[in-house]
Protein backbone atom coordinates (compact mmCIF):
# COMPACT_ATOMS: atom_id res chain seq x y z
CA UNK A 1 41.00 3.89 66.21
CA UNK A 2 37.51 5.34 65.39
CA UNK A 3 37.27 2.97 62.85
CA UNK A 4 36.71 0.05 64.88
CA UNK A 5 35.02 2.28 67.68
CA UNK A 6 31.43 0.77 67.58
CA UNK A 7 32.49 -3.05 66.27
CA UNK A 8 30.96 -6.65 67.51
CA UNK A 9 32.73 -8.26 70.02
CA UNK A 10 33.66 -10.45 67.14
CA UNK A 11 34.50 -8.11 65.02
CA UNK A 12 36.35 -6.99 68.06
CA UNK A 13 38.59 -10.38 68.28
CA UNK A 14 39.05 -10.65 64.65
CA UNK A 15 40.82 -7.25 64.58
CA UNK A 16 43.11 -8.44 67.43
CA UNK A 17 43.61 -11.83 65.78
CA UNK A 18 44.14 -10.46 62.43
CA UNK A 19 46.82 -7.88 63.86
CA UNK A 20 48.35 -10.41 65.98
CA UNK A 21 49.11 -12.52 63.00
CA UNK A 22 50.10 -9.25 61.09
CA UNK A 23 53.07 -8.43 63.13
CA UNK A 24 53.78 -12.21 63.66
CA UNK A 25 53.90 -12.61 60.07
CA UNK A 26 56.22 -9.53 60.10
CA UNK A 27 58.59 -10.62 62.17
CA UNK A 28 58.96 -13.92 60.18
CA UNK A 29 59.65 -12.39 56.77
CA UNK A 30 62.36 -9.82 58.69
CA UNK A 31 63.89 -12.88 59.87
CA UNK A 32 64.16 -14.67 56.02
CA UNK A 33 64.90 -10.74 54.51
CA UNK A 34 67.37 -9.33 57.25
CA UNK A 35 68.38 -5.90 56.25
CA UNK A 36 66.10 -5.59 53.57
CA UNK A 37 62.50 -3.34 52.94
CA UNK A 38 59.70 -5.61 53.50
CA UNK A 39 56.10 -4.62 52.02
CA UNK A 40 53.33 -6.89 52.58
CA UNK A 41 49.66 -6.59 53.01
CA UNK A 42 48.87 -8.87 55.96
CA UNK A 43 45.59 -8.57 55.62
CA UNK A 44 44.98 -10.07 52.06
CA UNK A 45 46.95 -13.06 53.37
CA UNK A 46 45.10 -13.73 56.36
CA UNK A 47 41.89 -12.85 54.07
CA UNK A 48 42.98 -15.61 51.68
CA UNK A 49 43.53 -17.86 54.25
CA UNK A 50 40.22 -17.57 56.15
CA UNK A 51 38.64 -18.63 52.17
CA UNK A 52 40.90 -21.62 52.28
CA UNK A 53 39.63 -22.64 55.75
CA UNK A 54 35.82 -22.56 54.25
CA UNK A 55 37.35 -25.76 52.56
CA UNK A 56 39.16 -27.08 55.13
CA UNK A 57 38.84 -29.41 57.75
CA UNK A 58 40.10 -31.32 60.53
CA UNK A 59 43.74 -31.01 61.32
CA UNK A 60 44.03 -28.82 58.35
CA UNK A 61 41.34 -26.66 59.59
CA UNK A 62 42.74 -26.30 63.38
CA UNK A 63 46.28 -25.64 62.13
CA UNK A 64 45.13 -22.55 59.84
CA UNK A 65 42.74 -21.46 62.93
CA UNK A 66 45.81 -21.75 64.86
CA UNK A 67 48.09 -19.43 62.81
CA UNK A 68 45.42 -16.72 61.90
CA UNK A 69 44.86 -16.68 65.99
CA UNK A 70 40.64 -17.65 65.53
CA UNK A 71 40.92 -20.84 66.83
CA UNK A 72 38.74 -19.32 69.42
CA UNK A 73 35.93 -18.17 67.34
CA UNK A 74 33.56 -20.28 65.64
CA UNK A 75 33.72 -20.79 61.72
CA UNK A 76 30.55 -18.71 61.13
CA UNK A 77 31.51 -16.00 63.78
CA UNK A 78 34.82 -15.51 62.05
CA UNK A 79 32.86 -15.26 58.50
CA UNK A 80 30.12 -12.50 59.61
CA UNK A 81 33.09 -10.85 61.31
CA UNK A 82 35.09 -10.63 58.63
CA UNK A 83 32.12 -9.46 55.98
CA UNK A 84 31.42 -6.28 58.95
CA UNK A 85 34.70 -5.89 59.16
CA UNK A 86 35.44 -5.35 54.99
CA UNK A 87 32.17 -3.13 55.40
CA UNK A 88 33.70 -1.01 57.96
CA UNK A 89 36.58 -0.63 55.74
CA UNK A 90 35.07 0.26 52.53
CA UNK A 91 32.48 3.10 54.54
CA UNK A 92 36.17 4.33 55.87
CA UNK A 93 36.92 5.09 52.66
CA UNK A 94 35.44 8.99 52.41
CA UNK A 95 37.73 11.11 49.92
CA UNK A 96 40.32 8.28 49.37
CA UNK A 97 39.84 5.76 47.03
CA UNK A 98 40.36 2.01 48.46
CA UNK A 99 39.06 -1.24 46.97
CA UNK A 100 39.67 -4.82 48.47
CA UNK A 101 38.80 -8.04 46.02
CA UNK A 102 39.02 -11.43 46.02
CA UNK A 103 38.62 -13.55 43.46
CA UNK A 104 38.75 -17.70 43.16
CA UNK A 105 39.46 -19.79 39.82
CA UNK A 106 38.86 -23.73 40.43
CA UNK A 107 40.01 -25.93 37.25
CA UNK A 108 37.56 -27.19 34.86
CA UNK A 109 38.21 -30.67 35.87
CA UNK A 110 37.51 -30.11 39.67
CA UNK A 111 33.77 -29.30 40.94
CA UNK A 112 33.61 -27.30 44.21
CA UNK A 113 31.51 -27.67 46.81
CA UNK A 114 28.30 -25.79 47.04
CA UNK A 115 28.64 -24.54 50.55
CA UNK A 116 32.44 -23.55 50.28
CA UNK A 117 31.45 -21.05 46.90
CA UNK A 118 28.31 -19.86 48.69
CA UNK A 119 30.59 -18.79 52.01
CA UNK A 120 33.40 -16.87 50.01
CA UNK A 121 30.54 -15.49 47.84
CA UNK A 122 28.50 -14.23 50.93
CA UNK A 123 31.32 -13.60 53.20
CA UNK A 124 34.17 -12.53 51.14
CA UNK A 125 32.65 -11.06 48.04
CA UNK A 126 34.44 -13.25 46.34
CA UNK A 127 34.41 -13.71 42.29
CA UNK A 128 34.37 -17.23 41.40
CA UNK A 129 35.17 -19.06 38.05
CA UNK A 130 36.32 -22.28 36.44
CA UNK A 131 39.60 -22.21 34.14
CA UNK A 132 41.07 -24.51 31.74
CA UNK A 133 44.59 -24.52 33.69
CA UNK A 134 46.94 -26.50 30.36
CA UNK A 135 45.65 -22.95 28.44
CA UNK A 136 48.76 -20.39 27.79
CA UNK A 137 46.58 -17.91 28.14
CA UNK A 138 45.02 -18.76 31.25
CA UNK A 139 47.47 -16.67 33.00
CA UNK A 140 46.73 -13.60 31.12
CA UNK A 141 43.46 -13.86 32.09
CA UNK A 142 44.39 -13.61 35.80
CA UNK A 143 46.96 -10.98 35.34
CA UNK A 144 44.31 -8.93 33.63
CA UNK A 145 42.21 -9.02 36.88
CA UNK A 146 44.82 -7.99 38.90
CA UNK A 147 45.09 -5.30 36.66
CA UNK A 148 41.87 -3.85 36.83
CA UNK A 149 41.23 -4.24 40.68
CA UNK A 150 44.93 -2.46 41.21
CA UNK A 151 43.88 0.57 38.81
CA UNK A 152 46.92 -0.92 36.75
CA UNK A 153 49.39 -0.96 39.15
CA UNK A 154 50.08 -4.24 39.36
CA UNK A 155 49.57 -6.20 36.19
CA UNK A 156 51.53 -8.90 36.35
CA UNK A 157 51.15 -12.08 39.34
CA UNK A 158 51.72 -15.12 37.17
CA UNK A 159 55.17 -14.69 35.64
CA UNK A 160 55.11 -17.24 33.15
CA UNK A 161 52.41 -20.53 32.37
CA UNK A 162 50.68 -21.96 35.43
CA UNK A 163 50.69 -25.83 36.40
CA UNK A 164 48.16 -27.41 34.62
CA UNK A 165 47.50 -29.66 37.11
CA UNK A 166 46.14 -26.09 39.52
CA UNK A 167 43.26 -27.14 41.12
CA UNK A 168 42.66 -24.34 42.35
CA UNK A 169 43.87 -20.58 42.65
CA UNK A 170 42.91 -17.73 45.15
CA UNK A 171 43.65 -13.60 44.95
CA UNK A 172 43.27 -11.18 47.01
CA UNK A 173 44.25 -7.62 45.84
CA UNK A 174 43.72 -4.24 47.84
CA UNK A 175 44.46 -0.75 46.10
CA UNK A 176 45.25 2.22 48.08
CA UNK A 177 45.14 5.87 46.79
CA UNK A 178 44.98 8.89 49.59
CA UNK A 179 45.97 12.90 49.50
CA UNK A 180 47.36 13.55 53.05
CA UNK A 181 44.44 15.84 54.99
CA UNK A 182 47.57 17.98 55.04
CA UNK A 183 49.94 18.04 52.29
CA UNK A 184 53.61 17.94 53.01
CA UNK A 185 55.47 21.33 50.93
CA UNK A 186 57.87 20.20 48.80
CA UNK A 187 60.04 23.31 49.24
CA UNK A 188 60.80 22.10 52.79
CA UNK A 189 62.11 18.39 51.65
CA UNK A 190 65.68 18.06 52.50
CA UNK A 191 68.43 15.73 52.68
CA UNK A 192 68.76 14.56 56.26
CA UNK A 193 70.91 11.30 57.75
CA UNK A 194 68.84 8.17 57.74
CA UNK A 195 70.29 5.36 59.83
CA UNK A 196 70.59 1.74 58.00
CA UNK A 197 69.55 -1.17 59.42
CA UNK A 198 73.28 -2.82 59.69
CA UNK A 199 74.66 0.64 61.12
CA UNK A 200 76.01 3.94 59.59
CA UNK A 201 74.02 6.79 57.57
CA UNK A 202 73.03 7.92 54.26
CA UNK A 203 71.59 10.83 53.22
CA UNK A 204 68.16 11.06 51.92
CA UNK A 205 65.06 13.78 51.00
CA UNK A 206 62.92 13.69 53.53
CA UNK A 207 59.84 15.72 53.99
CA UNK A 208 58.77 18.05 56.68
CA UNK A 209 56.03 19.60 58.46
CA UNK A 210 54.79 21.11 61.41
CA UNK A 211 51.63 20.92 62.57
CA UNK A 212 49.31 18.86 65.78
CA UNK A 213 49.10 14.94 64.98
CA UNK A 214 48.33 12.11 67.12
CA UNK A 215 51.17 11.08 68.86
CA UNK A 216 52.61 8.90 71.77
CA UNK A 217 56.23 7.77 73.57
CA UNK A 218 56.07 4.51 74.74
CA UNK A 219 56.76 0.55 74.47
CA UNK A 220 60.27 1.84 73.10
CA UNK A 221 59.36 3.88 70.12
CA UNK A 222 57.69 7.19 69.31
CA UNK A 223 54.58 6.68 67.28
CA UNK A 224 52.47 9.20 65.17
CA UNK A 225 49.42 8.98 63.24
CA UNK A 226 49.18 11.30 59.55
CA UNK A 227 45.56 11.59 58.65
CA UNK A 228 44.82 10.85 54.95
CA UNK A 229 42.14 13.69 53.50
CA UNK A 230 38.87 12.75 55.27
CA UNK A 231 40.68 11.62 58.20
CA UNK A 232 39.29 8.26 58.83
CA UNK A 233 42.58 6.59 57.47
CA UNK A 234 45.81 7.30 58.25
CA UNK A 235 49.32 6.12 58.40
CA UNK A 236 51.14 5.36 61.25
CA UNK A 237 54.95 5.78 61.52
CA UNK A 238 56.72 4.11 64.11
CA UNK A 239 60.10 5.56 65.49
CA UNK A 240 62.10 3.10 67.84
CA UNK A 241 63.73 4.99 70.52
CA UNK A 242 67.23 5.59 70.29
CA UNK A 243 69.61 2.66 70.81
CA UNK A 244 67.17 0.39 69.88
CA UNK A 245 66.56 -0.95 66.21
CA UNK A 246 62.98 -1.93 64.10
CA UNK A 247 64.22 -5.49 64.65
CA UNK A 248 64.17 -4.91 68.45
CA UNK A 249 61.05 -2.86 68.08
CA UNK A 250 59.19 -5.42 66.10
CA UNK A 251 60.18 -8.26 68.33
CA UNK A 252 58.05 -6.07 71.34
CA UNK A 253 54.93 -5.95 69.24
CA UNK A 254 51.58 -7.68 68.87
CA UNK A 255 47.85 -6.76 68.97
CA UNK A 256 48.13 -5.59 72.80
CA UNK A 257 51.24 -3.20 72.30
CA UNK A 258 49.96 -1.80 69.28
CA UNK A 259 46.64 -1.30 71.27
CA UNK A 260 48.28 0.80 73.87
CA UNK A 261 51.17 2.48 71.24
């Protein structure tokens, strides 16, 4: 999308790799939730992954290269890419509101590395701070930062008291709030069938509207693209063509399909 229109060559490759990984990682948690709703933010996982591999190295390294598909860009390459590509993102916001954060807390009894908090500092934007980890209250004091960078939403990620032998703990947390450029009336929401994953219907509100969107046929599904207000973000909904099934549909895709869809 116009987004990504003028990006690096690297910036290029990490967008591929990242949405590679994306649906892979998709496909993986369909497999473990079958005929369940799955809502993840591949992103923040490949983000907090790429922080870990500033730490890494040797097999450990290659293997996390492997899965987040950068294995053939070099460390620094992947960092700058990543930093213009969280730049890109945040000057996409326009009328919505949508923060990304990250945020590292190493125990008191374990000194990090110099270079690996100067790279997640510079790269990532990344928050860094030591915590006493046999404290109660240290995980109050992490669920309060999710809190803030979620705009509440989310207040609660440690359920309970943490290890205290944590060495280390990473975050990531991305917060999403958008008007549609063109708001759906709620006087034309009806009940219509909605087909379940293991067969057969139920009947649910769904909204309506007519109007000129982005849209495509092709690589088994019908695809359209609703602009949030500002119109550089938008969601895409994916339809898979009839017969077929989002398991079927999601087995098809990866950063070249969803190029051409």
């Amino acid at each position: 999308g116009p987004l990504f229109a003028a990006s690096s060559p690297d910036r290029a490759r990490l967008v591929a790799a990242d949405t590679d990984f994306a649906f892979t990682l998709l496909k993986q948690l369909g497999s473990e939730q079958r005929a369940q709703n799955v809502f993840v933010s591949p992103y923040s996982i490949s983000t907090v992954l790429q922080m870990v591999a500033n730490g890494a190295g040797g097999d450990t390294r290659e293997e996390i290269a492997r899965v987040l598909g950068t294995a053939g860009l070099e460390t620094r390459a992947v960092q700058q890419a990543h930093k213009e590509l969280d730049k890109a993102i945040a000057d996409a916001r326009g009328e919505v509101e949508l923060r990304v954060a990250n945020a590292l807390w190493n125990s008191v009894a374990v000194e990090l590395k110099p270079a690996f908090v100067s790279l997640n500092r510079e790269f990532y934007g990344a928050t860094l701070d030591a915590l006493d980890f046999t404290d109660p209250r240290t995980g109050g004091i992490v669920n309060a930062w999710a809190d803030q960078h979620t705009g509440g939403r989310i207040k609660n990620i440690i359920a309970g008291r943490l290890p205290g032998d944590t060495s280390l703990l990473l975050a990531n947390a991305i917060y999403f709030k958008g008007a549609w450029e063109r708001k759906f009336d709620p006087k034309f929401t009806q009940d219509r069938p909605f087909h379940l994953a293991g067969g057969g219907q139920r009947q649910a509100p769904m909204m309506r509207q007519s109007g000129e969107f982005p849209y495509q046929e092709g690589n088994g599904c019908q695809a359209v693209r609703l602009p949030y207000k500002g119109g550089r973000l938008g969601m895409y909904a994916l339809l898979p063509e009839p017969g077929s099934s989002v398991t079927k549909l999601l087995a098809t895709m990866n950063a070249s399909v969803w190029q051409e869809t």
